[in-house]
PDB file of N, CA and C in Angstrom:
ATOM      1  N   UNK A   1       0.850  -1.184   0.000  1.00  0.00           N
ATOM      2  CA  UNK A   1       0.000   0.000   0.000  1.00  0.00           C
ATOM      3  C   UNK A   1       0.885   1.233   0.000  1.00  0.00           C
ATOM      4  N   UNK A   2       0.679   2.126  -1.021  1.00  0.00           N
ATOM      5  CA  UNK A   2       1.318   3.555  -1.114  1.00  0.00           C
ATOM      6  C   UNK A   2       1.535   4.348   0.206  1.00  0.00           C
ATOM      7  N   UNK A   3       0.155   4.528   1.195  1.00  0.00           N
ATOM      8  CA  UNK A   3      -0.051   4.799   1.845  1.00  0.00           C
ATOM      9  C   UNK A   3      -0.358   7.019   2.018  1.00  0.00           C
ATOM     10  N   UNK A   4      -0.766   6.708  -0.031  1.00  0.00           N
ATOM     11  CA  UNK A   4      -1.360   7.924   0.017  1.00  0.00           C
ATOM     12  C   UNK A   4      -3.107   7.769  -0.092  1.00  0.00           C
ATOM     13  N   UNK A   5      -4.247   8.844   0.130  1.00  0.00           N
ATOM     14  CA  UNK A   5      -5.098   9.029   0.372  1.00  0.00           C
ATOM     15  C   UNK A   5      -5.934   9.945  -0.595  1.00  0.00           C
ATOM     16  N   UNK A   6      -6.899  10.474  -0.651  1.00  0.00           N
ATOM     17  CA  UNK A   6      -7.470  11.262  -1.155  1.00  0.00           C
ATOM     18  C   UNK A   6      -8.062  12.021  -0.321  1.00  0.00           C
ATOM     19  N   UNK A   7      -8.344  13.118   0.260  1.00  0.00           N
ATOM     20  CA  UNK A   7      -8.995  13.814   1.332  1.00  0.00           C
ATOM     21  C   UNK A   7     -10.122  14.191   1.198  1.00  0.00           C
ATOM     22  N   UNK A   8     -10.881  14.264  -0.008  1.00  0.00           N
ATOM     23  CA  UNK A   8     -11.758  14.614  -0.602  1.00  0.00           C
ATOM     24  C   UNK A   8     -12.868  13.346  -0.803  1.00  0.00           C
ATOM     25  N   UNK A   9     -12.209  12.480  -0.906  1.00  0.00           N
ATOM     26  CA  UNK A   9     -12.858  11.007  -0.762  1.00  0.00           C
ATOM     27  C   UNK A   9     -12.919  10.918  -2.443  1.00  0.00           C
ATOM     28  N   UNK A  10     -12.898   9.390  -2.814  1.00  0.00           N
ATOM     29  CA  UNK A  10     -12.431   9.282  -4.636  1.00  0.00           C
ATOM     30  C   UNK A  10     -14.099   9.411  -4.829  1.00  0.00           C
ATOM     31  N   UNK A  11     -14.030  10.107  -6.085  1.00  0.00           N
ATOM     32  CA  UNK A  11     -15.526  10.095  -6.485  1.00  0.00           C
ATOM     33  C   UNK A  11     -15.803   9.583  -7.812  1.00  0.00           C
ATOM     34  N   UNK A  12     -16.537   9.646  -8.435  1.00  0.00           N
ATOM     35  CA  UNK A  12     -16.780   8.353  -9.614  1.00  0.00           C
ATOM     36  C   UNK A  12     -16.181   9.238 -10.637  1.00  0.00           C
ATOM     37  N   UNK A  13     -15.550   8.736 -11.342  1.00  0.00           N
ATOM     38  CA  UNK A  13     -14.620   9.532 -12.779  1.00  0.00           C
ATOM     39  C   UNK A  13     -13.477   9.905 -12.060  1.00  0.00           C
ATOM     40  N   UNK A  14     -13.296   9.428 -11.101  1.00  0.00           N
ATOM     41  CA  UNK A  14     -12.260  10.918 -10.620  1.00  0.00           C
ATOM     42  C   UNK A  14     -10.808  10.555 -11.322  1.00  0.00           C
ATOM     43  N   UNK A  15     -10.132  11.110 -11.673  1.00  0.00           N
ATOM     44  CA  UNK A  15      -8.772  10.686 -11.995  1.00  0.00           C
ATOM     45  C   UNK A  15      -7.507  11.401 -11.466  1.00  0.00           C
ATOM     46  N   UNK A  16      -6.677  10.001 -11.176  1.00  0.00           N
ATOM     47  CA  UNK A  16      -5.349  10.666 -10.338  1.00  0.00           C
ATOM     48  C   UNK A  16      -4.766  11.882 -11.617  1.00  0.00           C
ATOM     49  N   UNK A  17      -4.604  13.367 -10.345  1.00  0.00           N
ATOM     50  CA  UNK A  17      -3.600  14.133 -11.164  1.00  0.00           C
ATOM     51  C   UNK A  17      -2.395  14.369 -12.026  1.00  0.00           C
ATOM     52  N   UNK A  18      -1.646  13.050 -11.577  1.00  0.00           N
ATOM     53  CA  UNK A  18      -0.521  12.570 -12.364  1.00  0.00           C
ATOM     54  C   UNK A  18       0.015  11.195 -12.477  1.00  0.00           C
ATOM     55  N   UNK A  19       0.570  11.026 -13.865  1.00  0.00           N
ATOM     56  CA  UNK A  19       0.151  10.011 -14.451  1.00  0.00           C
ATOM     57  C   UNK A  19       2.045   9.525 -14.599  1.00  0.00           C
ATOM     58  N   UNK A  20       2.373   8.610 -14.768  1.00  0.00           N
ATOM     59  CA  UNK A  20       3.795   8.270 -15.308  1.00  0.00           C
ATOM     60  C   UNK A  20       3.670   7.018 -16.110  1.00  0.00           C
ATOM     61  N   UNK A  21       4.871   7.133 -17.409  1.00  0.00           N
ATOM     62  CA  UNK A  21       4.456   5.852 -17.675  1.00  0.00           C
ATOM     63  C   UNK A  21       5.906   4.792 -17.318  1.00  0.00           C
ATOM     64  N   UNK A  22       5.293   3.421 -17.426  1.00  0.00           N
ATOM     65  CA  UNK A  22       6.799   2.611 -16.925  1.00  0.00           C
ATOM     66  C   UNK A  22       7.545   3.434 -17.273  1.00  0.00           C
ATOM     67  N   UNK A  23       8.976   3.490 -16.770  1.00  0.00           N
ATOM     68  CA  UNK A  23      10.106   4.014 -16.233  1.00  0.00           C
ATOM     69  C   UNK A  23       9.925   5.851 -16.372  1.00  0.00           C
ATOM     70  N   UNK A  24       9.232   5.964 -15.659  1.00  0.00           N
ATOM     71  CA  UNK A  24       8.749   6.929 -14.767  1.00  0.00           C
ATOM     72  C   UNK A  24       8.940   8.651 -15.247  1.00  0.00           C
ATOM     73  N   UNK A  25       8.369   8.253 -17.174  1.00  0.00           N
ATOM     74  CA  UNK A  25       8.261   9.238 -17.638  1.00  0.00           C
ATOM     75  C   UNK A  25       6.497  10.107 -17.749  1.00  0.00           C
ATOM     76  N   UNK A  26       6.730  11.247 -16.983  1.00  0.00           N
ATOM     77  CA  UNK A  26       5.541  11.714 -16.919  1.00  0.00           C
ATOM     78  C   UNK A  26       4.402  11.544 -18.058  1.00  0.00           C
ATOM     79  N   UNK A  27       2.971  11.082 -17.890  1.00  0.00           N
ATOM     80  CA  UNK A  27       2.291  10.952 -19.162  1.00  0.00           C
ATOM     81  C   UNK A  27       0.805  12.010 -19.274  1.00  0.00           C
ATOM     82  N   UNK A  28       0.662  12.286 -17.943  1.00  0.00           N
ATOM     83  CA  UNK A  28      -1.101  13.489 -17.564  1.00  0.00           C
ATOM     84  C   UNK A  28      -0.234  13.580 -16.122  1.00  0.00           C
ATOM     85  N   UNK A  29      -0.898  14.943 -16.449  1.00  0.00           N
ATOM     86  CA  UNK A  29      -1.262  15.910 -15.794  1.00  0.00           C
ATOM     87  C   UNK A  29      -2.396  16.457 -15.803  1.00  0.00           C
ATOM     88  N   UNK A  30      -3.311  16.466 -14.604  1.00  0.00           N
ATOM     89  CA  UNK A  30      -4.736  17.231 -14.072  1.00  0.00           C
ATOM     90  C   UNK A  30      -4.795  18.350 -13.334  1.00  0.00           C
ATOM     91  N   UNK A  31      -5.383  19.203 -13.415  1.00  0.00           N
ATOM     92  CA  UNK A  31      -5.115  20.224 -12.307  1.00  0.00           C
ATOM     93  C   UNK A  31      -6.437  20.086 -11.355  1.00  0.00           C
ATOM     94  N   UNK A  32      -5.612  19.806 -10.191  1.00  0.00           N
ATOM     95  CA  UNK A  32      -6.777  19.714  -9.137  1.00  0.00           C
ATOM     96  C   UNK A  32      -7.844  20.282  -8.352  1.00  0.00           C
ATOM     97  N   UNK A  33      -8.145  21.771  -9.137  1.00  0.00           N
ATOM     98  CA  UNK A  33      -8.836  22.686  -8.708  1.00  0.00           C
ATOM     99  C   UNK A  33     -10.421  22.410  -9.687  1.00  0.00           C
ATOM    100  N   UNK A  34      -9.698  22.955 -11.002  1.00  0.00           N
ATOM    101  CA  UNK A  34     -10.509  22.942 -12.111  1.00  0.00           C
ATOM    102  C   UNK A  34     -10.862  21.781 -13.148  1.00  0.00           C
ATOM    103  N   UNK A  35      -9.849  20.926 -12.468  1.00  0.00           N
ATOM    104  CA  UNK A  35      -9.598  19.666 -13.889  1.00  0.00           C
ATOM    105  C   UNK A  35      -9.191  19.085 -15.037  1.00  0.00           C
ATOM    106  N   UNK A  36      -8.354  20.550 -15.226  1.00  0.00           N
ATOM    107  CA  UNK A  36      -8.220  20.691 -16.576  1.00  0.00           C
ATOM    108  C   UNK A  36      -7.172  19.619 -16.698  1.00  0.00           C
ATOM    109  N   UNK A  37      -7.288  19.614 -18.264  1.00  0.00           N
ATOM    110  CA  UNK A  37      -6.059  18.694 -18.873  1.00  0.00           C
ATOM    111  C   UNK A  37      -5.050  18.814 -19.010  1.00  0.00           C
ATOM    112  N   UNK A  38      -3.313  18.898 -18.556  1.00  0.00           N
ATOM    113  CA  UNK A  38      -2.346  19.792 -18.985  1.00  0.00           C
ATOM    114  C   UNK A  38      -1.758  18.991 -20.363  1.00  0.00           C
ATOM    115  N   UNK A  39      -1.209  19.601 -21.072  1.00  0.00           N
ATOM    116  CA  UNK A  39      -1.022  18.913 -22.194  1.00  0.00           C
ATOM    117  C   UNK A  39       0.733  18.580 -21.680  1.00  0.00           C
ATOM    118  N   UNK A  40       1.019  17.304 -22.483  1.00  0.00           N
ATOM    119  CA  UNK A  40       2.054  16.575 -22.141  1.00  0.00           C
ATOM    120  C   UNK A  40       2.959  16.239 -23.209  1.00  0.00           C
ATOM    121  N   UNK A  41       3.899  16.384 -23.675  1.00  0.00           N
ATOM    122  CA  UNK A  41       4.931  15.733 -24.309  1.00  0.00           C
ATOM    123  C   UNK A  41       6.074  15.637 -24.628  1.00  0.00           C
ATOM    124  N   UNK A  42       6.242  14.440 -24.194  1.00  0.00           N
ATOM    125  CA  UNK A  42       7.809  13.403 -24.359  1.00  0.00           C
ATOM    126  C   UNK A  42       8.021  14.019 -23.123  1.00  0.00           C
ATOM    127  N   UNK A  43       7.043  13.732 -22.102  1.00  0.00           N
ATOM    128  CA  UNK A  43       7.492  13.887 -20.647  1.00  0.00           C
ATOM    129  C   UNK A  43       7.236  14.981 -19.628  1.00  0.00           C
ATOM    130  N   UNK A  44       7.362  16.281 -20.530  1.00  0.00           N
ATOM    131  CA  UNK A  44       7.359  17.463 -20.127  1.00  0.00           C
ATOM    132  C   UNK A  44       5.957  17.796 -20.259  1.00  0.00           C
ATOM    133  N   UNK A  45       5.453  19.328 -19.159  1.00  0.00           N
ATOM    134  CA  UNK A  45       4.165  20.197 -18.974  1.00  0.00           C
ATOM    135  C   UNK A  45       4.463  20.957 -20.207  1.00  0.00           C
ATOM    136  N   UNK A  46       3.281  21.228 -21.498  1.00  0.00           N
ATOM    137  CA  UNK A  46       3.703  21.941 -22.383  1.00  0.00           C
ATOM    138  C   UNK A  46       3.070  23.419 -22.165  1.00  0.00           C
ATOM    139  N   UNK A  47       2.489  23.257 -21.115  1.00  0.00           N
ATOM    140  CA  UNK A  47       1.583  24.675 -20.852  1.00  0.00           C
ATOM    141  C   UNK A  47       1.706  24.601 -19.199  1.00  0.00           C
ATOM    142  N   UNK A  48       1.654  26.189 -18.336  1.00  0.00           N
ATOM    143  CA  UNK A  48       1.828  26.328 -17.179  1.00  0.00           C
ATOM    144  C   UNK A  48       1.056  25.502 -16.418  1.00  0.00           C
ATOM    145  N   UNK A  49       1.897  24.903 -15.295  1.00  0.00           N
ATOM    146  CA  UNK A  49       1.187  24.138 -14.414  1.00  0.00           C
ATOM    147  C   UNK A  49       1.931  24.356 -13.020  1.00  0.00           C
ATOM    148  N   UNK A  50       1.469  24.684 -11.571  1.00  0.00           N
ATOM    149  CA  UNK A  50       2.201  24.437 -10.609  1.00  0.00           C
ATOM    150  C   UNK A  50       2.045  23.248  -9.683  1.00  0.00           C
ATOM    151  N   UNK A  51       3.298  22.601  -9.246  1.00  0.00           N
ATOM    152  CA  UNK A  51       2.702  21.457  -8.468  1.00  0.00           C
ATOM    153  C   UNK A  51       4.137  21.532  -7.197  1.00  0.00           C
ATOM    154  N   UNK A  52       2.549  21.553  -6.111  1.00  0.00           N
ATOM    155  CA  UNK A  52       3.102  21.379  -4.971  1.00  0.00           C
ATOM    156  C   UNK A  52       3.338  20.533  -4.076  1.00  0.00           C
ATOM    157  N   UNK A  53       4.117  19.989  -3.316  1.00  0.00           N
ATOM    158  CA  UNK A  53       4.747  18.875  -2.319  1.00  0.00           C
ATOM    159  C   UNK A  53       4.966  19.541  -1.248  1.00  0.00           C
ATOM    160  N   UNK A  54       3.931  19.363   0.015  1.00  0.00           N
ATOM    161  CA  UNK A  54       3.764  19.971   1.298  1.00  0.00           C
ATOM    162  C   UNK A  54       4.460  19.260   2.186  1.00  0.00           C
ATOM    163  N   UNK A  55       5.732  18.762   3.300  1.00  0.00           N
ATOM    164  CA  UNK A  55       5.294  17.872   4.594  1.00  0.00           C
ATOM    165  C   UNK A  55       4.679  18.731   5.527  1.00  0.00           C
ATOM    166  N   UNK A  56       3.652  18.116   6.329  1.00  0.00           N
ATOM    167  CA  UNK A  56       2.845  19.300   7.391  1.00  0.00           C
ATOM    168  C   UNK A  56       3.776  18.515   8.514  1.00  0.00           C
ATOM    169  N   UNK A  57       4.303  19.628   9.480  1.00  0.00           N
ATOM    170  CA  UNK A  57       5.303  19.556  10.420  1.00  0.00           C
ATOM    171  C   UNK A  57       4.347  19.764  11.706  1.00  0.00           C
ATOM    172  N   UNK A  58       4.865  19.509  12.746  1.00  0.00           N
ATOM    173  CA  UNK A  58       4.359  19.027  14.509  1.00  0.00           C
ATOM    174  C   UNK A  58       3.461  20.400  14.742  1.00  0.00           C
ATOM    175  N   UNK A  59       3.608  21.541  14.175  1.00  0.00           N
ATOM    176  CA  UNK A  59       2.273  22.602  14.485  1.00  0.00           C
ATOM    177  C   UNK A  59       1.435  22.747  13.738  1.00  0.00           C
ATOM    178  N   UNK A  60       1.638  21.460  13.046  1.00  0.00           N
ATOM    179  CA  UNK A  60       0.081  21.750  12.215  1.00  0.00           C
ATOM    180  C   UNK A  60      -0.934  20.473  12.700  1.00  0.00           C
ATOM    181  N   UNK A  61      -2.289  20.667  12.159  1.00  0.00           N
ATOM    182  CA  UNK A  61      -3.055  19.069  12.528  1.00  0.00           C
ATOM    183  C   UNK A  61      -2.701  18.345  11.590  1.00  0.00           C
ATOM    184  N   UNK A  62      -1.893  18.617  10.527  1.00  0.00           N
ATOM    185  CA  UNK A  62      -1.856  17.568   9.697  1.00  0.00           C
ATOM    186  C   UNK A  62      -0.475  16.911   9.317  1.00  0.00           C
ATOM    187  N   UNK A  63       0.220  16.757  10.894  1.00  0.00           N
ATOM    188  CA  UNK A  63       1.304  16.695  11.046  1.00  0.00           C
ATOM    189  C   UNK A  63       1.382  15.153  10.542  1.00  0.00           C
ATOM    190  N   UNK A  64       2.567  14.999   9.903  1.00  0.00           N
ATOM    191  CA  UNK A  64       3.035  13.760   9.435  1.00  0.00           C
ATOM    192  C   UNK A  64       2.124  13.298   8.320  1.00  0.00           C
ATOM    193  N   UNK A  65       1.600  14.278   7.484  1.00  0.00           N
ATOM    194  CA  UNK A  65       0.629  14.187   6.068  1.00  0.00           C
ATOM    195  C   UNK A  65       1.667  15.054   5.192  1.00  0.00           C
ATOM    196  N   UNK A  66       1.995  14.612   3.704  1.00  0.00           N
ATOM    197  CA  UNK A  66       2.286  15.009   2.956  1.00  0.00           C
ATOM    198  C   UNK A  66       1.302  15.483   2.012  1.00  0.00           C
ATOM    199  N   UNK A  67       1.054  16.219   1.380  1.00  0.00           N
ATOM    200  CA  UNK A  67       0.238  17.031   0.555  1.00  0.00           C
ATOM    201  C   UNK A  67       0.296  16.739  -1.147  1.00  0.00           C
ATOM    202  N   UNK A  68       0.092  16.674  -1.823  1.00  0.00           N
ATOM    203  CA  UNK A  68       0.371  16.963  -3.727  1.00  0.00           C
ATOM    204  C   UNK A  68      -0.865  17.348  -3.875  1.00  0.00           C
ATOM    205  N   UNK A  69      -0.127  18.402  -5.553  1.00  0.00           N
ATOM    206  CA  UNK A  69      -1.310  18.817  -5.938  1.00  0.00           C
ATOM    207  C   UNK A  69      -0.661  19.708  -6.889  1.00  0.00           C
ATOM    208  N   UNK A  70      -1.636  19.873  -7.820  1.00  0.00           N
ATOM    209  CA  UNK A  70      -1.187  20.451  -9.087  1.00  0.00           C
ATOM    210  C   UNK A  70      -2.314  21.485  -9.332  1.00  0.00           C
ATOM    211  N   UNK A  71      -1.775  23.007  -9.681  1.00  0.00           N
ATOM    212  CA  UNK A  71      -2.856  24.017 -10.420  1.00  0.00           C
ATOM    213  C   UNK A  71      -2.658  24.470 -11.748  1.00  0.00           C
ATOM    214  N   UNK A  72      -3.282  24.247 -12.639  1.00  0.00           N
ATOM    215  CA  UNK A  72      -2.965  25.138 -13.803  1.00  0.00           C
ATOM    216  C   UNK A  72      -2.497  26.747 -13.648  1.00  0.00           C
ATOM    217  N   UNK A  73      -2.058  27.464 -14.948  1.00  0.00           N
ATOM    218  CA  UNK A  73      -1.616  28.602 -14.591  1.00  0.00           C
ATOM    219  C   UNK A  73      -3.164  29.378 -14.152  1.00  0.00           C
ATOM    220  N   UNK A  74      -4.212  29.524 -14.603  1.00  0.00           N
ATOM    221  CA  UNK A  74      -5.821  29.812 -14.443  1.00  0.00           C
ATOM    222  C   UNK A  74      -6.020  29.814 -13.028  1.00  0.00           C
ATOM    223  N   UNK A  75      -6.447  28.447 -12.472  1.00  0.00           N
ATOM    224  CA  UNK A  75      -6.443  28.424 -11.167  1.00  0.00           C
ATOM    225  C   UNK A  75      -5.191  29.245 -10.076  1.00  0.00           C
ATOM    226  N   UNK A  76      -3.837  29.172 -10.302  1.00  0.00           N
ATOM    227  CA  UNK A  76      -3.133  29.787  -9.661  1.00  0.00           C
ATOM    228  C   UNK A  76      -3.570  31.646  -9.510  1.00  0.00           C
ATOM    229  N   UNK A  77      -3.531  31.659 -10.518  1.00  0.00           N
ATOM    230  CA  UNK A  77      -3.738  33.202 -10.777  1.00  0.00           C
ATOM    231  C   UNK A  77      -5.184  33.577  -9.726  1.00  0.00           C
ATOM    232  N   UNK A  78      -6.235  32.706  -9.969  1.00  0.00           N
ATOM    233  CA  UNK A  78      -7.307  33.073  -9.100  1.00  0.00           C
ATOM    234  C   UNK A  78      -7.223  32.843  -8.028  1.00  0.00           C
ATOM    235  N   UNK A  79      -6.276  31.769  -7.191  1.00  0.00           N
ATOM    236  CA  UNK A  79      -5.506  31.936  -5.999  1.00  0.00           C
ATOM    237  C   UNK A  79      -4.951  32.669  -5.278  1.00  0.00           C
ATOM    238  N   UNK A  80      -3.770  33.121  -5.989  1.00  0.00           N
ATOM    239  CA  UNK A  80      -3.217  34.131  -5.689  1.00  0.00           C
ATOM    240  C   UNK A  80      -3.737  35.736  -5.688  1.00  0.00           C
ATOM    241  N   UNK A  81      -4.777  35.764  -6.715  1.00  0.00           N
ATOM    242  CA  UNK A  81      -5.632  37.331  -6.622  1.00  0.00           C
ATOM    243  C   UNK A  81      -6.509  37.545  -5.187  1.00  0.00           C
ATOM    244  N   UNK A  82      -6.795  36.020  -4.111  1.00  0.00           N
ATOM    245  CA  UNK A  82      -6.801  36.716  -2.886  1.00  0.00           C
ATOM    246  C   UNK A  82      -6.348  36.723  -2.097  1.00  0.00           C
ATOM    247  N   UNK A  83      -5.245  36.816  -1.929  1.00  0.00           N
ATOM    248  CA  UNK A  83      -4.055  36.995  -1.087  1.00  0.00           C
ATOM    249  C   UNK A  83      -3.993  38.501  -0.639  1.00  0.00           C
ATOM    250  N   UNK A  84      -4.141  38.646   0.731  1.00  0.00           N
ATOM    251  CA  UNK A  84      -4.294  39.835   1.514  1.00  0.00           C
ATOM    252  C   UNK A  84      -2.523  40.481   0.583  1.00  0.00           C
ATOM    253  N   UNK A  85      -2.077  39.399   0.849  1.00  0.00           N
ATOM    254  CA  UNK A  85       0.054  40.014   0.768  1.00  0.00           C
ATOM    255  C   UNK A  85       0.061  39.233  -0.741  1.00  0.00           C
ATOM    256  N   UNK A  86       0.265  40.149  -1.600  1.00  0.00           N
ATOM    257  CA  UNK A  86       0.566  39.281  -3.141  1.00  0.00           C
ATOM    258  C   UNK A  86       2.213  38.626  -2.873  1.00  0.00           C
ATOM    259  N   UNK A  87       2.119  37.885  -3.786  1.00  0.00           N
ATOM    260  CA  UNK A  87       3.249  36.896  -3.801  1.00  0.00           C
ATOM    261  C   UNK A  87       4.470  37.731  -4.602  1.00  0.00           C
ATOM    262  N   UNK A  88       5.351  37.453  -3.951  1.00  0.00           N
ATOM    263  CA  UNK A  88       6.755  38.008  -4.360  1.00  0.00           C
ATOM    264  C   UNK A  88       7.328  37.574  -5.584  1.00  0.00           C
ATOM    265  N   UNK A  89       7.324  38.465  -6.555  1.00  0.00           N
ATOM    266  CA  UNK A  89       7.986  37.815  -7.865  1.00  0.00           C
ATOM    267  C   UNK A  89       9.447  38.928  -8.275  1.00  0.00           C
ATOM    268  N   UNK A  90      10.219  37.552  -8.889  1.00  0.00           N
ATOM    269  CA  UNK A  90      11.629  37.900  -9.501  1.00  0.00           C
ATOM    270  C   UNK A  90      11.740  37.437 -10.691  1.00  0.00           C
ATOM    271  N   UNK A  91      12.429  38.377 -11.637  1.00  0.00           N
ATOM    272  CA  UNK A  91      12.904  37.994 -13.011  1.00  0.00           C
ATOM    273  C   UNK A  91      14.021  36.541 -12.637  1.00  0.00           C
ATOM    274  N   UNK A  92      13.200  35.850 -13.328  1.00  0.00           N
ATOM    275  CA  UNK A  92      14.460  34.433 -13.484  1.00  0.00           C
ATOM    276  C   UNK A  92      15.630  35.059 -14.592  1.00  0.00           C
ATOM    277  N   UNK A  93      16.854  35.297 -14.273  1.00  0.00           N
ATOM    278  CA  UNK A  93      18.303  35.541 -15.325  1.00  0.00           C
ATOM    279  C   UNK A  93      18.291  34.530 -15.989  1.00  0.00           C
ATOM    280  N   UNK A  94      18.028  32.918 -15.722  1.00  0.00           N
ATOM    281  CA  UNK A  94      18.523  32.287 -16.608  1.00  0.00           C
ATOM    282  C   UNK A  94      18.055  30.979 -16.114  1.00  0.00           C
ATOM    283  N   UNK A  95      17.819  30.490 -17.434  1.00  0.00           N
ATOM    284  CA  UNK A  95      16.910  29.318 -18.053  1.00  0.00           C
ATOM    285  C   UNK A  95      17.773  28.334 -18.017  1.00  0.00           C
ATOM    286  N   UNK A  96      17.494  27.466 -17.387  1.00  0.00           N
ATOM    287  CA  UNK A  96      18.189  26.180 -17.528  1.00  0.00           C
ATOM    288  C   UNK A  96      17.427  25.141 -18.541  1.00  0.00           C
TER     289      UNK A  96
END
């Protein structure tokens, strides 16, 4: 057993957000807000997607729960527009 969960409880259609195929090249991507489809190929997100990996630490209740989850660029943006403190952005110099 993985010993991951769904918090939401699985509901009929539902499909895991990310997908790999044998040897553990990415194949879907879902965004878990809205649903959308991210488009995929030869491994890579071909359109904005953010995905996050939480551990919740001893002051939280959801201590010793790890988190995933993926937003399209759409959903992020409507996230972040209510944020009392907007999020801090920097020019990336350089593209790896």
């Amino acid at each position: 057993m993985s010993g991951k969960k769904s918090l939401g409880g699985k509901r009929k259609g539902e499909t895991k957000m990310r997908k790999y195929k044998n040897g553990g090249q990415l194949e879907t991507v879902v965004c878990n807000c809205c649903g959308k489809k991210i488009i995929v190929s030869e491994g890579i997100a071909r359109e904005g997607v953010i995905n996050i990996n939480h551990a919740w630490d001893f002051f939280s209740e959801k201590d010793g729960e790890i988190h995933h989850f993926d937003l399209c660029e759409n959903c992020y943006d409507a996230l972040i527009s209510e944020f009392k403190i907007p999020v801090e952005v920097e020019e990336q110099l350089e593209y790896l």
